[in-house]
Protein backbone atom coordinates (compact mmCIF):
# COMPACT_ATOMS: atom_id res chain seq x y z
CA UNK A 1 0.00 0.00 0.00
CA UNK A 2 1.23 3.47 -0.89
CA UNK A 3 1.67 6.36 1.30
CA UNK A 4 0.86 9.31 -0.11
CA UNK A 5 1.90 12.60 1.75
CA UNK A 6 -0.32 15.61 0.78
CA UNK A 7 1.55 19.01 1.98
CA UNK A 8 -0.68 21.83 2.76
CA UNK A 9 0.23 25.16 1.49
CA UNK A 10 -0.59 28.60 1.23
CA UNK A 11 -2.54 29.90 -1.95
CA UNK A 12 0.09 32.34 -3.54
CA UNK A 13 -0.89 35.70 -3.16
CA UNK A 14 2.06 38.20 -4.57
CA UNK A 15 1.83 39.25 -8.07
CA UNK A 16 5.39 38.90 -10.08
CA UNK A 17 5.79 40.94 -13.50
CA UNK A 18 6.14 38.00 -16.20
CA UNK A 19 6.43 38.28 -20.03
CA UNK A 20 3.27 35.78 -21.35
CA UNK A 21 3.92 33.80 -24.11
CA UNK A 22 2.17 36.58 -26.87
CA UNK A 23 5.05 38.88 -25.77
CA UNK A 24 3.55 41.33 -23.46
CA UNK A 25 4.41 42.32 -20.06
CA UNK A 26 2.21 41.43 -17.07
CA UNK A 27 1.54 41.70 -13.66
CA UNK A 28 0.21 37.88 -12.57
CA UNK A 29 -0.45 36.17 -9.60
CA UNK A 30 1.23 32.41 -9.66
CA UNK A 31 -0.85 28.86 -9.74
CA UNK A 32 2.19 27.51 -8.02
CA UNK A 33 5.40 28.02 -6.98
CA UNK A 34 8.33 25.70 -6.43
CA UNK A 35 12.13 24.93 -6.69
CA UNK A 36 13.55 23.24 -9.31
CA UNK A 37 17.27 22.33 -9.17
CA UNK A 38 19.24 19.53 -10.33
CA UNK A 39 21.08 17.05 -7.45
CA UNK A 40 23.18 19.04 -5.44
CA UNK A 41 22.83 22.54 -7.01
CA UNK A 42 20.74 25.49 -5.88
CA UNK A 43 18.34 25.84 -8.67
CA UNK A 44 15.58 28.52 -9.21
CA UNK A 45 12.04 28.81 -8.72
CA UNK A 46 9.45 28.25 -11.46
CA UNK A 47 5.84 29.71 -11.26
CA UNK A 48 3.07 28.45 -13.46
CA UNK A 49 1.05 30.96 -14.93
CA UNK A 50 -2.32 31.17 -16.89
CA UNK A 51 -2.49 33.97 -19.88
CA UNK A 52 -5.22 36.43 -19.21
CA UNK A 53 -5.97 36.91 -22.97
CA UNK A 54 -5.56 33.09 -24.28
CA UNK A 55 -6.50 31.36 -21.08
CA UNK A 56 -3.16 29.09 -21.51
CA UNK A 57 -0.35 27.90 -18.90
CA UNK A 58 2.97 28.66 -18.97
CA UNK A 59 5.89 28.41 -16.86
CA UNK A 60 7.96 31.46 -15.54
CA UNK A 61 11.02 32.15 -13.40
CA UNK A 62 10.07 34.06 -10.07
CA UNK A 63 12.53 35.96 -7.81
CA UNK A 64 14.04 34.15 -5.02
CA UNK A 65 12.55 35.38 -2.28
CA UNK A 66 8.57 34.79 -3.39
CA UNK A 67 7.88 32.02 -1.18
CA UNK A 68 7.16 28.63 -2.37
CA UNK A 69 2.74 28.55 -2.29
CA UNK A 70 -0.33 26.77 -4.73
């Protein structure tokens, strides 16, 4: 039988400016946040966003202090 550990966290809240994939500059609020790094590295943080116009997901870099949320 499998274990499966659901974590809790906090809905993000903190817009980041991101460039959506039609090319224009936005002010967005995150989907979810979280660290992606290879074994032993430090990584970055990835946000996934939804395009206002289009309605579509894409993935962003977000600074490193936004804290880890969706």
């Amino acid at each position: 039988m499998k274990k499966v550990i659901i974590m809790a966290t906090e809905p993000c809240k903190k817009t980041v400016r991101v460039k959506t994939p039609a090319g224009k500059d936005a002010d967005l609020i995150p989907k979810k946040v979280w660290r992606l790094s290879p074994s032993g590295r430090k990584g970055v943080k990835i946000g996934l966003f939804q395009d206002p116009e289009t309605g579509k997901y894409f993935r962003y870099r977000v600074p490193e202090d936004y804290p880890e949320c969706g």
